[in-house]
Protein backbone atom coordinates (compact mmCIF):
# COMPACT_ATOMS: atom_id res chain seq x y z
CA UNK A 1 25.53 3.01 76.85
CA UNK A 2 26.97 -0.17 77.65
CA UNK A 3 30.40 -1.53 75.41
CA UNK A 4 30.35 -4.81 76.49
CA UNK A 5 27.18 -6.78 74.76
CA UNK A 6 24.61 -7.84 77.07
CA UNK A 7 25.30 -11.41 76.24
CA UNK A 8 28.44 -11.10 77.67
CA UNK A 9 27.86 -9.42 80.50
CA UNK A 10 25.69 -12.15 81.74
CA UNK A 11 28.14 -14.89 81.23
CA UNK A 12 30.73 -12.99 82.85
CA UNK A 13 28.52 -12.78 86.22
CA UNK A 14 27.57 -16.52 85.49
CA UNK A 15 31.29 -17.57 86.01
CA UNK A 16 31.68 -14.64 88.92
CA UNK A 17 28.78 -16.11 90.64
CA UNK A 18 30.54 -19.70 90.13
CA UNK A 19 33.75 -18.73 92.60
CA UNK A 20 35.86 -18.18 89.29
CA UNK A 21 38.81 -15.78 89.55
CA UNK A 22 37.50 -12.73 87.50
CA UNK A 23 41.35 -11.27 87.72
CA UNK A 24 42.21 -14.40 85.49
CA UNK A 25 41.07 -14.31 81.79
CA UNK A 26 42.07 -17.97 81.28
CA UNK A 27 40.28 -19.22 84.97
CA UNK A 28 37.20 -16.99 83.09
CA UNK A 29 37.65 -18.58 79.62
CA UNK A 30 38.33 -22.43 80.67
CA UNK A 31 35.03 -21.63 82.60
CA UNK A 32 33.30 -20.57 79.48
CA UNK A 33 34.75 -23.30 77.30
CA UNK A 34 33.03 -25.43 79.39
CA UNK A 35 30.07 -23.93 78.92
CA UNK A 36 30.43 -24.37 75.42
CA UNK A 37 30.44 -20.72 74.94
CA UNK A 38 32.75 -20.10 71.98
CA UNK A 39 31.25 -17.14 70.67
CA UNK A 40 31.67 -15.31 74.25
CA UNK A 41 35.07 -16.20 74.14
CA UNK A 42 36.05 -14.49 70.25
CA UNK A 43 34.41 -11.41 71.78
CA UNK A 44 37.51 -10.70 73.82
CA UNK A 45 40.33 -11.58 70.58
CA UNK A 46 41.25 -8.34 68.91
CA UNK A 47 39.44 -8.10 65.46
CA UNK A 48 41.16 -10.67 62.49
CA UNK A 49 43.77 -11.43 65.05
CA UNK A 50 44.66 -14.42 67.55
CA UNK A 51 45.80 -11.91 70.03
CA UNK A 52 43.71 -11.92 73.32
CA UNK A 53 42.70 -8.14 74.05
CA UNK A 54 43.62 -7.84 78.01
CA UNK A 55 41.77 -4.35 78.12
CA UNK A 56 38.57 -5.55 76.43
CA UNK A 57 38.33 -8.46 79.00
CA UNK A 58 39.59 -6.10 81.94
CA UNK A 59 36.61 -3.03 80.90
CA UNK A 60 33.89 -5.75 80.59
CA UNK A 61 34.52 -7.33 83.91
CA UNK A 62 34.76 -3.54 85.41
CA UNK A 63 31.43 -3.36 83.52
CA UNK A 64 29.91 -6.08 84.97
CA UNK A 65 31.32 -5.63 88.90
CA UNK A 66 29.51 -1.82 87.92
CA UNK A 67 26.44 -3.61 87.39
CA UNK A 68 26.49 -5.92 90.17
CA UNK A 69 26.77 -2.91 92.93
């Protein structure tokens, strides 16, 4: 079973598809701020925290290259 939300998953391959660098979490979130995607973005913050989880972000993006082979 999938970690990463579906949602997510989808957005991420939007911005891979898009030329964005998927090895940079702020290339992947300025691309998703301009999507207006807030909500996709809070996903990768740790839980009651303003700290940006680096493995969450790393695992979905595995995830999602997974996916896309």
């Amino acid at each position: 079973m999938s970690k990463t939300p579906e949602h997510i998953l989808m957005k991420l391959a939007d911005a891979n598809q898009a030329g964005i660098d998927m090895t940079s979490p702020k290339a992947v979130v300025t691309f998703l701020l301009a999507q207006g995607e807030k909500d996709s973005i809070l996903f990768f913050y740790k839980p009651n925290s303003v700290e940006f989880d680096f493995d969450k972000f790393n695992a979905a993006v595995a995830e999602m290259n997974e996916r896309k082979n």
